[in-house]
PDB file of N, CA and C in Angstrom:
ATOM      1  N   UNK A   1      40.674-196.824  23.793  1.00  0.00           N
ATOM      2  CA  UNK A   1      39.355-196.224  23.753  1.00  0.00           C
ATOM      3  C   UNK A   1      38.588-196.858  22.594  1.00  0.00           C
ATOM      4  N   UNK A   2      37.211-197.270  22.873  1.00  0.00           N
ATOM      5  CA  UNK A   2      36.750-198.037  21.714  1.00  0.00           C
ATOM      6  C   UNK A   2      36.217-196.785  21.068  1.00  0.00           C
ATOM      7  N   UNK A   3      35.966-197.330  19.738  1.00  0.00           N
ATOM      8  CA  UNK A   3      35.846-195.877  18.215  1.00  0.00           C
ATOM      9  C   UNK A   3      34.855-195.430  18.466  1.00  0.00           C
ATOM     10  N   UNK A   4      33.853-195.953  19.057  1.00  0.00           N
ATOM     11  CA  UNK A   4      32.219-195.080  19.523  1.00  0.00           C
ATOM     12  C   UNK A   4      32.033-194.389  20.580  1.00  0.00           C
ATOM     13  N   UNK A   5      33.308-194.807  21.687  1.00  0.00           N
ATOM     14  CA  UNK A   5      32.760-193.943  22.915  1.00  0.00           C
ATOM     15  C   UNK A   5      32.962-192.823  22.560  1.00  0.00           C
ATOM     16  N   UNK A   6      32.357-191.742  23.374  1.00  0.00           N
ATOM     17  CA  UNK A   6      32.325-190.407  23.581  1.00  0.00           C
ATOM     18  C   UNK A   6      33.327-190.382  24.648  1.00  0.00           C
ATOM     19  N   UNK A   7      33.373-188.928  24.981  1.00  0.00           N
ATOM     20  CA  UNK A   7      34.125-189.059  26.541  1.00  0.00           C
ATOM     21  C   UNK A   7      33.100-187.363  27.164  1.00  0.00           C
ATOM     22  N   UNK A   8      33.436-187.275  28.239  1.00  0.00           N
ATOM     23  CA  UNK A   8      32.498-185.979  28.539  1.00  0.00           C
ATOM     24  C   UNK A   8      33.868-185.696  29.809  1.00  0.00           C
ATOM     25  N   UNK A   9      33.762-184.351  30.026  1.00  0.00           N
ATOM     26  CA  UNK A   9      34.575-183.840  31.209  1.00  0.00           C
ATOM     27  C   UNK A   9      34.050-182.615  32.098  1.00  0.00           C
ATOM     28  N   UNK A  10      34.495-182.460  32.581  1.00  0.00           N
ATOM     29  CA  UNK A  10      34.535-181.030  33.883  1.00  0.00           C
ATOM     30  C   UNK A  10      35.434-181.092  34.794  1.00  0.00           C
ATOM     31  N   UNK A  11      35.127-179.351  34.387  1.00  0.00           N
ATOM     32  CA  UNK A  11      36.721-178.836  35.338  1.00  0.00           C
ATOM     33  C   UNK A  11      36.123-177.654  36.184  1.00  0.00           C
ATOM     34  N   UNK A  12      36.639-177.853  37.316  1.00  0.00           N
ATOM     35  CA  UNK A  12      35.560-177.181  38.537  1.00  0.00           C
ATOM     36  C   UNK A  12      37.052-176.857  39.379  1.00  0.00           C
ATOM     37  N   UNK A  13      36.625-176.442  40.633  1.00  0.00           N
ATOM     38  CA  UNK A  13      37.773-176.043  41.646  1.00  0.00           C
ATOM     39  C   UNK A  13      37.981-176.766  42.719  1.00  0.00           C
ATOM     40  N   UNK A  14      38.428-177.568  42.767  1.00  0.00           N
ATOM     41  CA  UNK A  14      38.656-178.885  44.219  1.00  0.00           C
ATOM     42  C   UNK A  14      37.870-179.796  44.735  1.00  0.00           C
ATOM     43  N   UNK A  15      38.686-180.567  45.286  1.00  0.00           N
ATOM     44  CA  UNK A  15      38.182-182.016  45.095  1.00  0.00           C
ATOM     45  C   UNK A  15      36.704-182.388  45.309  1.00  0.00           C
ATOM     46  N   UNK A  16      36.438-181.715  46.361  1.00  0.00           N
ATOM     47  CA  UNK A  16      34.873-182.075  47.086  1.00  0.00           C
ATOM     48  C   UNK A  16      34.285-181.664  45.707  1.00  0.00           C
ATOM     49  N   UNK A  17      33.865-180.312  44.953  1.00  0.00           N
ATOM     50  CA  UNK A  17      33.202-180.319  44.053  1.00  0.00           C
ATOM     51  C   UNK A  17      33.505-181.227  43.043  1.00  0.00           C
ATOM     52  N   UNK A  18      34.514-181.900  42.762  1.00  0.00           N
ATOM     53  CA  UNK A  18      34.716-182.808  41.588  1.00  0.00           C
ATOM     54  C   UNK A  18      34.429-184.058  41.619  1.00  0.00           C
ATOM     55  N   UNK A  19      34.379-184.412  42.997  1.00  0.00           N
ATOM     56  CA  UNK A  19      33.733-186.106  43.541  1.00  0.00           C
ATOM     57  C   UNK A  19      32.119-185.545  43.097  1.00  0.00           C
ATOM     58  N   UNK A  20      31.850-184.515  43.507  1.00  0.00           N
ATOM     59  CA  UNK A  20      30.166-184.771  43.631  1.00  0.00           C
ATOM     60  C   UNK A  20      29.713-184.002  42.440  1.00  0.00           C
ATOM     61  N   UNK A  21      30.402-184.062  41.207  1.00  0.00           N
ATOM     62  CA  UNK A  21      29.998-183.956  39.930  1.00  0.00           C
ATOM     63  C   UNK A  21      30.392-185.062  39.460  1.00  0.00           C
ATOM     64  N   UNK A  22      31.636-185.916  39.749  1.00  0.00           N
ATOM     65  CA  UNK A  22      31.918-187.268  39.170  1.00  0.00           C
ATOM     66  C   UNK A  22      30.392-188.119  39.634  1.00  0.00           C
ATOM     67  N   UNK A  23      29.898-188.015  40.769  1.00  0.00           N
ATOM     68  CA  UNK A  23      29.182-189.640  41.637  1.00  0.00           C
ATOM     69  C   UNK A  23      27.934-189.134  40.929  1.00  0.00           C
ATOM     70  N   UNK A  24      27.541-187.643  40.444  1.00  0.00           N
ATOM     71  CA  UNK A  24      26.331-186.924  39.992  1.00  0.00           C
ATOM     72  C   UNK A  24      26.136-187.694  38.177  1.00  0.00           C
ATOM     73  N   UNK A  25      27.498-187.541  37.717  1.00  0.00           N
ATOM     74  CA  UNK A  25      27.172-188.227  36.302  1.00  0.00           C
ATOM     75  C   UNK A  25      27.576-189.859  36.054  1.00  0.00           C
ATOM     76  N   UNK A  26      28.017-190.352  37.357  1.00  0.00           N
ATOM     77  CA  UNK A  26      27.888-191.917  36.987  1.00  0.00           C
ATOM     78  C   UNK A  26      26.732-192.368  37.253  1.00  0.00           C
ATOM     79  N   UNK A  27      25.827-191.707  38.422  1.00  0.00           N
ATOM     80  CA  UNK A  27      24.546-192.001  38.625  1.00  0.00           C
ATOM     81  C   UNK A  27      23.388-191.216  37.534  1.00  0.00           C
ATOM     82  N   UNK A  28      23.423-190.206  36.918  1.00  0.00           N
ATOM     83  CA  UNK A  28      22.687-189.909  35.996  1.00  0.00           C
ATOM     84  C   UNK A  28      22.753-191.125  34.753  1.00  0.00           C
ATOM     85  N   UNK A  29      23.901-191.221  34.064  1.00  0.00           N
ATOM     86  CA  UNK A  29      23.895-192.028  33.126  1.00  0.00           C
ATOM     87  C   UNK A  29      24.986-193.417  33.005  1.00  0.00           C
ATOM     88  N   UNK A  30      25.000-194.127  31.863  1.00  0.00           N
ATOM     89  CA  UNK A  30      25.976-194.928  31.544  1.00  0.00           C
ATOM     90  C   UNK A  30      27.161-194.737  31.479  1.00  0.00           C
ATOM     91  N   UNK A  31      27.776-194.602  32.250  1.00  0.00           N
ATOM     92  CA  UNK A  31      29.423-193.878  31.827  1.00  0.00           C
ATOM     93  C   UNK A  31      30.025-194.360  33.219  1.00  0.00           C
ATOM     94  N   UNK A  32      31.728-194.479  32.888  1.00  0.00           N
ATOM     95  CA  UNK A  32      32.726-194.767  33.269  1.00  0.00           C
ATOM     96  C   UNK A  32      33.190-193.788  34.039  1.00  0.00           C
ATOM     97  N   UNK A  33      33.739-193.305  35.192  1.00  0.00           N
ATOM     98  CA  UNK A  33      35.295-192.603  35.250  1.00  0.00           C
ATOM     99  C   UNK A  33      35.734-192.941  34.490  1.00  0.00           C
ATOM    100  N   UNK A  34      36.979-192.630  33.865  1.00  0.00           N
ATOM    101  CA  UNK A  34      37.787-193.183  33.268  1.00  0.00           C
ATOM    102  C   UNK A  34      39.533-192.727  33.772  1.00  0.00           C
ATOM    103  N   UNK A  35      39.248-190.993  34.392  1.00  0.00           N
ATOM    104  CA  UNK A  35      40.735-190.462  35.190  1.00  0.00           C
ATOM    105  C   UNK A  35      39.806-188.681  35.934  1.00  0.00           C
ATOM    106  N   UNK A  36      40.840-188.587  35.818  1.00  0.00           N
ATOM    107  CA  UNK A  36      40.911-187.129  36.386  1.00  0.00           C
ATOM    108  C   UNK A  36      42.105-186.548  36.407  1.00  0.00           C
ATOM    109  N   UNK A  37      41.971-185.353  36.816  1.00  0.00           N
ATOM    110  CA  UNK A  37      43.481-184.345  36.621  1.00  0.00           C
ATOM    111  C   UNK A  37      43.452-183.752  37.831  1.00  0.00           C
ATOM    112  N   UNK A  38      44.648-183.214  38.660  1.00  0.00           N
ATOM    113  CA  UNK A  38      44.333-182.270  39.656  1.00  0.00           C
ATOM    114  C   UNK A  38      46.092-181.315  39.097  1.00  0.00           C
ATOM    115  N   UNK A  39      45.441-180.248  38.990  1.00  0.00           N
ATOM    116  CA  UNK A  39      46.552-178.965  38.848  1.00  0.00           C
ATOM    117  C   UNK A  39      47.014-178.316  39.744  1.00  0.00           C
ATOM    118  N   UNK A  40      48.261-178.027  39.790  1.00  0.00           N
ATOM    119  CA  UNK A  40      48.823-176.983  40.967  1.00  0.00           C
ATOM    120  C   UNK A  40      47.770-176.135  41.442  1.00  0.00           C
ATOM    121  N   UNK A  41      47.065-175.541  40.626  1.00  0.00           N
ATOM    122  CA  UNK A  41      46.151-174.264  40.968  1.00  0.00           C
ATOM    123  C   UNK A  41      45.366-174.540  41.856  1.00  0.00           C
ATOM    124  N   UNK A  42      44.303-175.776  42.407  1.00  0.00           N
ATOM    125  CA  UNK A  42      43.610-176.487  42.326  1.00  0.00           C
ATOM    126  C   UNK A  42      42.229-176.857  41.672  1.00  0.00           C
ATOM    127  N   UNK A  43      42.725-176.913  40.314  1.00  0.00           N
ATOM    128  CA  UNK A  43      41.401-176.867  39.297  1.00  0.00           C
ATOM    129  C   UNK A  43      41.895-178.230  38.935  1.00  0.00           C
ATOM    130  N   UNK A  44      40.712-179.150  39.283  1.00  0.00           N
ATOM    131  CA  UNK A  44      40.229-180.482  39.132  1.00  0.00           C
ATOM    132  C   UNK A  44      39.393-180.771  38.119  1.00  0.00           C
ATOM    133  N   UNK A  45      39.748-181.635  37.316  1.00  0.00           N
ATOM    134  CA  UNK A  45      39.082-182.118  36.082  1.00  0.00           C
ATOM    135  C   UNK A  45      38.409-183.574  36.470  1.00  0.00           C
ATOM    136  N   UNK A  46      37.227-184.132  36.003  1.00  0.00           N
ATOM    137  CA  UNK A  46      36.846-185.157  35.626  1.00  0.00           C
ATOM    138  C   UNK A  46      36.571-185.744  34.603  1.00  0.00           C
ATOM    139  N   UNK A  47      36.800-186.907  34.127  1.00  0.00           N
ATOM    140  CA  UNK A  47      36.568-187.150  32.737  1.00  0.00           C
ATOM    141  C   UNK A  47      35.864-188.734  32.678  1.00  0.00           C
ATOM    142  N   UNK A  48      34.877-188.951  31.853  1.00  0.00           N
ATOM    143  CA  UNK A  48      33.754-189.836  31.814  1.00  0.00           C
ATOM    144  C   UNK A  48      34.085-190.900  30.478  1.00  0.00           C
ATOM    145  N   UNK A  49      33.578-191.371  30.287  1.00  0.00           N
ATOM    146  CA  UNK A  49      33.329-192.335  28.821  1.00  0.00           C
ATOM    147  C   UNK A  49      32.072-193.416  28.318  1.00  0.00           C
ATOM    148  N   UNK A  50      31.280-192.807  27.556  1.00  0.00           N
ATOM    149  CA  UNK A  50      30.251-193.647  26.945  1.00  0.00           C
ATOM    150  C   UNK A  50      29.782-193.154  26.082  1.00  0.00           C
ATOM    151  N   UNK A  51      28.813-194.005  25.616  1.00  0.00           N
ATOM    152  CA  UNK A  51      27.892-193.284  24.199  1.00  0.00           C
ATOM    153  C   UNK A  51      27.857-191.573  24.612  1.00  0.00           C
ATOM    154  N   UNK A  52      27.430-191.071  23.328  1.00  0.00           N
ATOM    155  CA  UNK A  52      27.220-189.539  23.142  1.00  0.00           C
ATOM    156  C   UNK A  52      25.911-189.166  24.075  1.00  0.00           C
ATOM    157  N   UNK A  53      24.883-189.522  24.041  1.00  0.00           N
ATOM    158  CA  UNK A  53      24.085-189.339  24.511  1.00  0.00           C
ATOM    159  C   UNK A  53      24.317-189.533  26.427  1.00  0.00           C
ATOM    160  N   UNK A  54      24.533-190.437  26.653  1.00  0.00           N
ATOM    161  CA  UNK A  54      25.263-190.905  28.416  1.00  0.00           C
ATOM    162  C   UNK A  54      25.728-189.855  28.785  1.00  0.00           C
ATOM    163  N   UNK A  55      26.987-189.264  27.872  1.00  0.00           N
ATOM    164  CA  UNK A  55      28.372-188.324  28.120  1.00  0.00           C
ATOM    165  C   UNK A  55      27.727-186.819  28.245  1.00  0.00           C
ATOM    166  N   UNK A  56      26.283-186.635  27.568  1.00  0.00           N
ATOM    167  CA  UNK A  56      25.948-185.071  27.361  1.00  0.00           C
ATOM    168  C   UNK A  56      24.701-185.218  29.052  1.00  0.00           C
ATOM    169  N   UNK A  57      24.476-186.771  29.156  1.00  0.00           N
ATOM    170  CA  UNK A  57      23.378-185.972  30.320  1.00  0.00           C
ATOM    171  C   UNK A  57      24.367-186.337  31.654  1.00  0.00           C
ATOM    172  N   UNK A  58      25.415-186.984  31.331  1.00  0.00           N
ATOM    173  CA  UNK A  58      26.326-186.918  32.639  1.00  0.00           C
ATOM    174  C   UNK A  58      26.788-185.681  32.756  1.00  0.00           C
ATOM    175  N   UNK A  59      27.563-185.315  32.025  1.00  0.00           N
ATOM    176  CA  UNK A  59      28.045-183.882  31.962  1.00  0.00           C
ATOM    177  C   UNK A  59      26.927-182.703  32.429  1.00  0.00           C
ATOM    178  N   UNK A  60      26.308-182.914  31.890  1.00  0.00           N
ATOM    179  CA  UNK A  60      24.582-181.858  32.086  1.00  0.00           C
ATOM    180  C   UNK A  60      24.424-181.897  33.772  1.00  0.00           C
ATOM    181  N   UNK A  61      24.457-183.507  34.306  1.00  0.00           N
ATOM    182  CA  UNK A  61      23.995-183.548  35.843  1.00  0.00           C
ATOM    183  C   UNK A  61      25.308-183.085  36.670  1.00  0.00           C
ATOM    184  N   UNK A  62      26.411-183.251  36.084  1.00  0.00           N
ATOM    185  CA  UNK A  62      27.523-182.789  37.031  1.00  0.00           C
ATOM    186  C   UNK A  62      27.799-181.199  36.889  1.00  0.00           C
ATOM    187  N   UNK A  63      27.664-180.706  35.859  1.00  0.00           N
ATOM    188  CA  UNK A  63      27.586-179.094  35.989  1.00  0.00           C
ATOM    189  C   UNK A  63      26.398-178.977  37.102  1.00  0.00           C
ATOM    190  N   UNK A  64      24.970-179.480  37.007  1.00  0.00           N
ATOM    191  CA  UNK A  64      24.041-178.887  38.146  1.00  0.00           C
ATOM    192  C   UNK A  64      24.242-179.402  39.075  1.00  0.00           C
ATOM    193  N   UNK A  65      24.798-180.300  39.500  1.00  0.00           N
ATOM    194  CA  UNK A  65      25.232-180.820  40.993  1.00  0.00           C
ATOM    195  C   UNK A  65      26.687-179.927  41.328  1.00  0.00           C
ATOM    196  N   UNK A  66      27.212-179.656  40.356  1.00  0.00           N
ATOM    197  CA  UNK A  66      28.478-178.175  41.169  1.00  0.00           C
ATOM    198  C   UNK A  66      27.452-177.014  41.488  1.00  0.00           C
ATOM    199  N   UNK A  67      27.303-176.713  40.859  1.00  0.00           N
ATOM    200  CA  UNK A  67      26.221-175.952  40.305  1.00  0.00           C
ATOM    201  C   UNK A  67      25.924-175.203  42.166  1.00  0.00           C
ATOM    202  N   UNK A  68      25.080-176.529  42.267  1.00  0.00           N
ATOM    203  CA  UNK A  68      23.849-176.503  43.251  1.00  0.00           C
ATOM    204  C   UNK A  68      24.223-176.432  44.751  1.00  0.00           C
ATOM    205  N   UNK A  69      25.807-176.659  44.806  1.00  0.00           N
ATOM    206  CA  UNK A  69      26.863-176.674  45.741  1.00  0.00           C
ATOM    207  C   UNK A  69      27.697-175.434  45.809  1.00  0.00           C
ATOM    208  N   UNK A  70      26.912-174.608  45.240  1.00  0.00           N
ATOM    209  CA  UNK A  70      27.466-172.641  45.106  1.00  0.00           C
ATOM    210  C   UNK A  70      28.510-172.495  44.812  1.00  0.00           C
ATOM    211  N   UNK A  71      29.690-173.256  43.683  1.00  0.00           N
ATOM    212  CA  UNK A  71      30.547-172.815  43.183  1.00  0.00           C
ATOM    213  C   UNK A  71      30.128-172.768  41.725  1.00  0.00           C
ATOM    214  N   UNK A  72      31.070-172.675  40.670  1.00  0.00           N
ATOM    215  CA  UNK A  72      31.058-173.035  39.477  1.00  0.00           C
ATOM    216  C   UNK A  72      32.083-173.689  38.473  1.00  0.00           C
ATOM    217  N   UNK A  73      31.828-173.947  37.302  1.00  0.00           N
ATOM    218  CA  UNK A  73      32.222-175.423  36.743  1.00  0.00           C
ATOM    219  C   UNK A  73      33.111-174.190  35.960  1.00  0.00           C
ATOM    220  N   UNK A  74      34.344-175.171  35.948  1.00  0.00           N
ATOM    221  CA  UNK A  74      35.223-173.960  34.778  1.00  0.00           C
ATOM    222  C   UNK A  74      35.096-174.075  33.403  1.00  0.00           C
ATOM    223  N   UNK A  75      34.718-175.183  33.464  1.00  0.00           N
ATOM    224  CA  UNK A  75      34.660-175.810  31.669  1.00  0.00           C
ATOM    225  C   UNK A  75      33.529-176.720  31.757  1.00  0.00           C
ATOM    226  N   UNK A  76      33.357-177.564  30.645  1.00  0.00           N
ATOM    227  CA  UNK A  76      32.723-178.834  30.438  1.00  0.00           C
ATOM    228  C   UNK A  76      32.474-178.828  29.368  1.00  0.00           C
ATOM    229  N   UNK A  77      32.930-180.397  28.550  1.00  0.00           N
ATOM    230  CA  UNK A  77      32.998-181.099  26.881  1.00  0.00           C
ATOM    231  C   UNK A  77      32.541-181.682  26.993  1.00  0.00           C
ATOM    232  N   UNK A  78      31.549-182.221  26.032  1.00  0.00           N
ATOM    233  CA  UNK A  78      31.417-183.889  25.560  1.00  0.00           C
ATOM    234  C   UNK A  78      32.324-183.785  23.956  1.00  0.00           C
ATOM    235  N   UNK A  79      32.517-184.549  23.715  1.00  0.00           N
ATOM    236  CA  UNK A  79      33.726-184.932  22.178  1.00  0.00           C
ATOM    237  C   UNK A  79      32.971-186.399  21.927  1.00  0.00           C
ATOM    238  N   UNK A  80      32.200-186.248  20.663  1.00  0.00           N
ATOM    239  CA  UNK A  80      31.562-187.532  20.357  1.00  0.00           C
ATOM    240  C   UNK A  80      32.475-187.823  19.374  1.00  0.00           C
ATOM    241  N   UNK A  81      32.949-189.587  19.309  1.00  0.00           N
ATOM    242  CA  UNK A  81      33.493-190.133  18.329  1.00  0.00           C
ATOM    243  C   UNK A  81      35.205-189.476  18.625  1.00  0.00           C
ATOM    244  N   UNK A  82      35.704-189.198  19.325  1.00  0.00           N
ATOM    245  CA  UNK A  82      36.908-188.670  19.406  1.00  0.00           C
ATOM    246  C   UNK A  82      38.249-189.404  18.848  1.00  0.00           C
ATOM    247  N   UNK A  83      38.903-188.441  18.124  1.00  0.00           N
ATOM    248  CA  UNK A  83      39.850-188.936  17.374  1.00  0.00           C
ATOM    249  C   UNK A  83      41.187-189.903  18.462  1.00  0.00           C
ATOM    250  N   UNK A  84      41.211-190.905  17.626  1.00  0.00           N
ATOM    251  CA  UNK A  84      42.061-192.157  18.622  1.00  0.00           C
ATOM    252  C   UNK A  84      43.555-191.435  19.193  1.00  0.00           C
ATOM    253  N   UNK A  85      43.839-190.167  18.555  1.00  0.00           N
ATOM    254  CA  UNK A  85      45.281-189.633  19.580  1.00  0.00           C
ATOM    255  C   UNK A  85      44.540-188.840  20.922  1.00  0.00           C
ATOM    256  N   UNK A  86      43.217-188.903  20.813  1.00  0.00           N
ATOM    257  CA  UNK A  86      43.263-188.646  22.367  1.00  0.00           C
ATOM    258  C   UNK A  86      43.335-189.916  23.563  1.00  0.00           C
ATOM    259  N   UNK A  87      43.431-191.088  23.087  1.00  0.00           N
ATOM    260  CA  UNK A  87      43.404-191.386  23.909  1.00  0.00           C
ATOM    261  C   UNK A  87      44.695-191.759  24.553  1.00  0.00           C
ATOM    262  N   UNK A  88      46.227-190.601  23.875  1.00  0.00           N
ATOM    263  CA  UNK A  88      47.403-190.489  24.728  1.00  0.00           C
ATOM    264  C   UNK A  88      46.850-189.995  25.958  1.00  0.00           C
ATOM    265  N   UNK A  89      46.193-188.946  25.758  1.00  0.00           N
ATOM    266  CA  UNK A  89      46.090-187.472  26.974  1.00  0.00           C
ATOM    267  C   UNK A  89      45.096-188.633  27.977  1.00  0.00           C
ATOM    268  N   UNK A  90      44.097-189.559  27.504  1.00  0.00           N
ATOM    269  CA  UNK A  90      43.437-189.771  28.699  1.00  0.00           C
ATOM    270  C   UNK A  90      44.199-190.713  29.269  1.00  0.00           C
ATOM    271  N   UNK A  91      45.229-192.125  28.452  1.00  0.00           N
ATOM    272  CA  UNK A  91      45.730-192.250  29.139  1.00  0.00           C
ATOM    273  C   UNK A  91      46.691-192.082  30.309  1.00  0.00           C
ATOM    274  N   UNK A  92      47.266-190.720  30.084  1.00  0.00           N
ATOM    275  CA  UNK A  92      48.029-190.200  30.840  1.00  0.00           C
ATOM    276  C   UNK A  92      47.422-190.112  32.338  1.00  0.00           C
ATOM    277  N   UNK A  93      45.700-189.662  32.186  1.00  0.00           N
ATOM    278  CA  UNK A  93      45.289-189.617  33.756  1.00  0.00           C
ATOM    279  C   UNK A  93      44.487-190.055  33.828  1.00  0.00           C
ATOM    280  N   UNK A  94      44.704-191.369  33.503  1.00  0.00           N
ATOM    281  CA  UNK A  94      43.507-192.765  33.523  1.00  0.00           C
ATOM    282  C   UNK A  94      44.006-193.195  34.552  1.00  0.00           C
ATOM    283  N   UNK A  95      42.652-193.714  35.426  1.00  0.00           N
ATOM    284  CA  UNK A  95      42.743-194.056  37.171  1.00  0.00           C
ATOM    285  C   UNK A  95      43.458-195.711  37.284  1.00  0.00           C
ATOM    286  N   UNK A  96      43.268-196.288  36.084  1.00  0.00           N
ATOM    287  CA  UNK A  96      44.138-197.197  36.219  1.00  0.00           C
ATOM    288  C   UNK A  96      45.608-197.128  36.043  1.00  0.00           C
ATOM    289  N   UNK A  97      46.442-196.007  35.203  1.00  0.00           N
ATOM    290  CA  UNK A  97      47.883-195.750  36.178  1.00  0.00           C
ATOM    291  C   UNK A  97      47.897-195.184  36.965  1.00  0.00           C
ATOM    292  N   UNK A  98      47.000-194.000  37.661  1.00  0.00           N
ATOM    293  CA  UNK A  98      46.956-193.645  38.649  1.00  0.00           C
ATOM    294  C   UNK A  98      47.030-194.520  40.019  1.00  0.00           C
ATOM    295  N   UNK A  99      46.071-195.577  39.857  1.00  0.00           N
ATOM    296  CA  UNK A  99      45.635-196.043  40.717  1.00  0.00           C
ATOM    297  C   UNK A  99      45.958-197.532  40.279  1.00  0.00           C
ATOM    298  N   UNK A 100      46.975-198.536  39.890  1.00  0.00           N
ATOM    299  CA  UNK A 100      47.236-199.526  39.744  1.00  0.00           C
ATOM    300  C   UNK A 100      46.854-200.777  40.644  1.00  0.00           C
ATOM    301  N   UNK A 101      45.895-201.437  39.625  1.00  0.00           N
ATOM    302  CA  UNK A 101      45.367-202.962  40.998  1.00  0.00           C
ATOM    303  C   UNK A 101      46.932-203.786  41.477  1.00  0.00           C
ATOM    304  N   UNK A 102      46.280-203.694  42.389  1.00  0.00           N
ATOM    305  CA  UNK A 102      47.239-204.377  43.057  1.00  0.00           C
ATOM    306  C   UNK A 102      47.740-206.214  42.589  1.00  0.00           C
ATOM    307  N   UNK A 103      48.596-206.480  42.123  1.00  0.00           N
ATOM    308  CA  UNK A 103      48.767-207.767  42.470  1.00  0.00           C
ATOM    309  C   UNK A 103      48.118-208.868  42.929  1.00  0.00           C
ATOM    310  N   UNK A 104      47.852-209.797  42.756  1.00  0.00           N
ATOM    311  CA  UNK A 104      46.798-210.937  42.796  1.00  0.00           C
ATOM    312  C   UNK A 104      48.077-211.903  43.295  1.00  0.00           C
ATOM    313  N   UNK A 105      48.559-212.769  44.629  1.00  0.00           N
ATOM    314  CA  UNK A 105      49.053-213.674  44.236  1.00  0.00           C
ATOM    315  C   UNK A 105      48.077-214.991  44.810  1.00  0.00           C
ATOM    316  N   UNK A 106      48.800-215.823  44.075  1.00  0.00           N
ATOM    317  CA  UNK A 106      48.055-217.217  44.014  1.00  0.00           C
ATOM    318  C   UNK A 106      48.960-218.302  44.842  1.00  0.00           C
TER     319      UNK A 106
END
């Protein structure tokens, strides 16, 4: 994680609401996916990464795009400047081990 990003998240209740708060704050602002979480329960997390400012109006558009889809958001952070041991926890459900590129052969 570079020392300036922010990261922003939300945690809502299943998948459909969590895609369309994820696609709500990559299109509002500058920011990454970076992972997500899905829990037994089915409370789905998303989690973002960019400047502070990106991370608070992504977060902002994905609460009103759950929002606006008649459920509600269970949580939502932005963490500006976040201390470098978080980025165990994001790696843990960062979409790149999740989701590993495939192999390139030549």
């Amino acid at each position: 994680m570079a020392k300036y990003q922010a990261i922003g998240a939300i945690e809502t209740f299943g998948i459909v609401y969590v895609m369309e708060a994820a696609d709500a704050m990559v299109k509002a602002a500058d920011v990454a996916v970076i992972g997500f979480e899905n829990t037994a329960s089915g409370y789905i997390s998303v989690v973002v990464q960019g400047d502070t400012d990106a991370c608070k109006s992504a977060v902002d558009a994905g609460v009103k795009a759950v929002e606006s889809m008649g459920t509600e958001v269970y949580s939502h952070v932005v963490i500006s400047s976040p201390h470098e041991d978080l980025d165990k926890i994001i790696k843990r459900y960062s979409l790149d081990i999740l989701l590993p590129k495939p192999e390139v052969k030549e």
